[in-house]
C-alpha atoms as a PDB file:
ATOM      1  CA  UNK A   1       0.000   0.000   0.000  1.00  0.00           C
ATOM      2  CA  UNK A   2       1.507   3.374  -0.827  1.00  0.00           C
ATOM      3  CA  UNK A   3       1.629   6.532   1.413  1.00  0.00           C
ATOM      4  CA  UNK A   4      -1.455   7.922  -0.876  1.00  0.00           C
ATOM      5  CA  UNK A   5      -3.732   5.226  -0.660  1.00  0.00           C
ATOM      6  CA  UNK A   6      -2.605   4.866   2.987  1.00  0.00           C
ATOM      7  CA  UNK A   7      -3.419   8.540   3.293  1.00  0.00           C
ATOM      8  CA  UNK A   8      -6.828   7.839   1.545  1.00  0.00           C
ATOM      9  CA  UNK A   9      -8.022   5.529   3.626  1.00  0.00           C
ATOM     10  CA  UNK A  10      -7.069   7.609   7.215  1.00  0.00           C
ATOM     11  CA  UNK A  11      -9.135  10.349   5.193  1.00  0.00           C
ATOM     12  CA  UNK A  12     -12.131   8.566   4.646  1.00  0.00           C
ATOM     13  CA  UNK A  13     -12.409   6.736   8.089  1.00  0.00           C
ATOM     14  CA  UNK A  14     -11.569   9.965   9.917  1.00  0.00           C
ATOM     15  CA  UNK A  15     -13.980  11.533   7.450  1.00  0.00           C
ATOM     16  CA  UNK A  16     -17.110   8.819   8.233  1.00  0.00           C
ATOM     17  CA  UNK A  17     -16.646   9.634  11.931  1.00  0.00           C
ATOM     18  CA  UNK A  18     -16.381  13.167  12.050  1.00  0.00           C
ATOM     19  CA  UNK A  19     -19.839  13.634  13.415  1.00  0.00           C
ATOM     20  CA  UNK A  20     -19.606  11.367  15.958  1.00  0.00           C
ATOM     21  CA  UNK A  21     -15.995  13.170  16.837  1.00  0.00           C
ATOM     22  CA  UNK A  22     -18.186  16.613  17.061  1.00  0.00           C
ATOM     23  CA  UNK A  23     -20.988  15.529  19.091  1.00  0.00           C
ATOM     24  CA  UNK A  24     -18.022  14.058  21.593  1.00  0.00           C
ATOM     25  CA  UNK A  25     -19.782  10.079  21.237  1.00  0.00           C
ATOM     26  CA  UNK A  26     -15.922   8.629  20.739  1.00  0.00           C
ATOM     27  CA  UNK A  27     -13.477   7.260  23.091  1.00  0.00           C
ATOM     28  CA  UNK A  28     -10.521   9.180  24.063  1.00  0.00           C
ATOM     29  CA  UNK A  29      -8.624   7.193  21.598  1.00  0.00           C
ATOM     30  CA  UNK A  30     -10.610   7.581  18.991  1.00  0.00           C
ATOM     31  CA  UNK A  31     -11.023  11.556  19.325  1.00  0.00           C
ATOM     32  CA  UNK A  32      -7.153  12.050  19.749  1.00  0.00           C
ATOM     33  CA  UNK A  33      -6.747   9.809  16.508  1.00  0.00           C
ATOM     34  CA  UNK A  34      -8.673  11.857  14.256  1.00  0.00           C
ATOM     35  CA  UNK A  35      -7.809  15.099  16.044  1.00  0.00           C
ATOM     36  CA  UNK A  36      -3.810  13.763  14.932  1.00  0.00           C
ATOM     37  CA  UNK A  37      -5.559  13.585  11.567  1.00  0.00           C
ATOM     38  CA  UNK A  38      -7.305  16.522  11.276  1.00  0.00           C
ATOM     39  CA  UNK A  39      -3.972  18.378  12.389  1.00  0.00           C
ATOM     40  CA  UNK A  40      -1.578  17.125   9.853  1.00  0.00           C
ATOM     41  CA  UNK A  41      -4.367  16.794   6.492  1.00  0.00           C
ATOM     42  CA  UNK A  42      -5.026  20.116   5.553  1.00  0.00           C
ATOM     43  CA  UNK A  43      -7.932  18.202   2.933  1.00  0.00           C
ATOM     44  CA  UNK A  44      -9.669  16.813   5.483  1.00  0.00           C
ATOM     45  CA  UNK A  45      -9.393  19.220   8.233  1.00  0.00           C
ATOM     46  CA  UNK A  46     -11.098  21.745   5.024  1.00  0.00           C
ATOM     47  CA  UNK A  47     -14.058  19.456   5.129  1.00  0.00           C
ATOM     48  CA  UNK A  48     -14.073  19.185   8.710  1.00  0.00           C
ATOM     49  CA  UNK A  49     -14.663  23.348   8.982  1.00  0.00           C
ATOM     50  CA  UNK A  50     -17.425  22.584   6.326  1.00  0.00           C
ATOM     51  CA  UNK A  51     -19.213  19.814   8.444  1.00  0.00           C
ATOM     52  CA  UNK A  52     -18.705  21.665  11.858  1.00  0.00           C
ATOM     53  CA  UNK A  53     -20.011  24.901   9.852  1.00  0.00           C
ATOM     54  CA  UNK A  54     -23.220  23.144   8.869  1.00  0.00           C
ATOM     55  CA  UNK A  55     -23.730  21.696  12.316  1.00  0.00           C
ATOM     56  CA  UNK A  56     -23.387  24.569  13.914  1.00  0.00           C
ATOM     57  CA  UNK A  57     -25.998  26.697  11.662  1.00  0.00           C
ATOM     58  CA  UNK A  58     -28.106  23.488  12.081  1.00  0.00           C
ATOM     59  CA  UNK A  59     -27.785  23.884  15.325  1.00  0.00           C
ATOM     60  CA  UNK A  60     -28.797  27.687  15.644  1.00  0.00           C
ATOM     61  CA  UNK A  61     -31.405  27.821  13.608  1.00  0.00           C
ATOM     62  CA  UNK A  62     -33.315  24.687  15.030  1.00  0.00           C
ATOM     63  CA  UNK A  63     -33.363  25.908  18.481  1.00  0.00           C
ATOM     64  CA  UNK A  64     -31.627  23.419  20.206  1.00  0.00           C
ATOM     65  CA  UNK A  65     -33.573  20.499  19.746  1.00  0.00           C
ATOM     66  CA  UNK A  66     -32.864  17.498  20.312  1.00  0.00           C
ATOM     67  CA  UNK A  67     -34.472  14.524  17.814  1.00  0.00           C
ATOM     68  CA  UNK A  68     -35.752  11.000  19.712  1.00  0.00           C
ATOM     69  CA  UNK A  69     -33.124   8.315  19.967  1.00  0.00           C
ATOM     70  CA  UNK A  70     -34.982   6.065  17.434  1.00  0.00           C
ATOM     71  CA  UNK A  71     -34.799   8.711  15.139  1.00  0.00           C
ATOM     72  CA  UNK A  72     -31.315   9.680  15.166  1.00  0.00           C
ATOM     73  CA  UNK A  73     -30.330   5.984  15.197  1.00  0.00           C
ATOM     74  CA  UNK A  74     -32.522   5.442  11.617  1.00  0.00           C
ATOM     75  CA  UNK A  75     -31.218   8.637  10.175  1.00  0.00           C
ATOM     76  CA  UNK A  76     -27.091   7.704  10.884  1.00  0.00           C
ATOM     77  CA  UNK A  77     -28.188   3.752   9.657  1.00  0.00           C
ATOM     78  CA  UNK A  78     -29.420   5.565   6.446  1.00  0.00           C
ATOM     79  CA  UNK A  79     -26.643   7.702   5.844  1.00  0.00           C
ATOM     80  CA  UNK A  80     -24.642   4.817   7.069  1.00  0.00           C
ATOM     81  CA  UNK A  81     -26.065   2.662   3.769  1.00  0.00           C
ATOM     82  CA  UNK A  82     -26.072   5.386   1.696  1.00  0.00           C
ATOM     83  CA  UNK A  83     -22.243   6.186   2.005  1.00  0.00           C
ATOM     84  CA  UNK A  84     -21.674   2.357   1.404  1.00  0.00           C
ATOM     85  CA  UNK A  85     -23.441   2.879  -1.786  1.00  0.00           C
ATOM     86  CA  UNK A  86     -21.465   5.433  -2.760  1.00  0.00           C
ATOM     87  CA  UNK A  87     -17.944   4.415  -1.791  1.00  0.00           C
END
């Protein structure tokens, strides 16, 4: 595996848990892994401003609420097979 692909692949799994890394649901190693990430790839750490943008105009425009556990577990399994279907 080359230092690209390598690269690549640390950029899309940081990348398919940075929600969970914003809303503070991962384990210390887990955060301080993709905070390492976010530090030294300048890509991801772009798209990381973009997702924390959205979530935090999400966030201050819907008033704080907060959606039923059911409900946020069917909307991450959906996004969850809909990123499969696209990778």
């Amino acid at each position: 595996m080359n230092d690209r692909q390598m690269s690549n692949d640390e950029c899309w799994q940081t990348l398919q848990r940075v929600y969970e890394f914003l809303d503070n649901e991962l384990d210390e190693a887990s955060d301080d892994a993709i905070r390492a990430h976010l530090a030294a790839c300048e890509e991801c750490l772009d798209s990381f401003d973009a997702e924390l943008a959205v979530k935090t105009l999400v966030s201050r425009h819907c008033g704080g609420d907060v959606a039923p556990q059911h409900l946020r577990a069917r909307v991450m399994m959906q996004i969850t097979v809909a990123r499969r279907q696209l990778g």
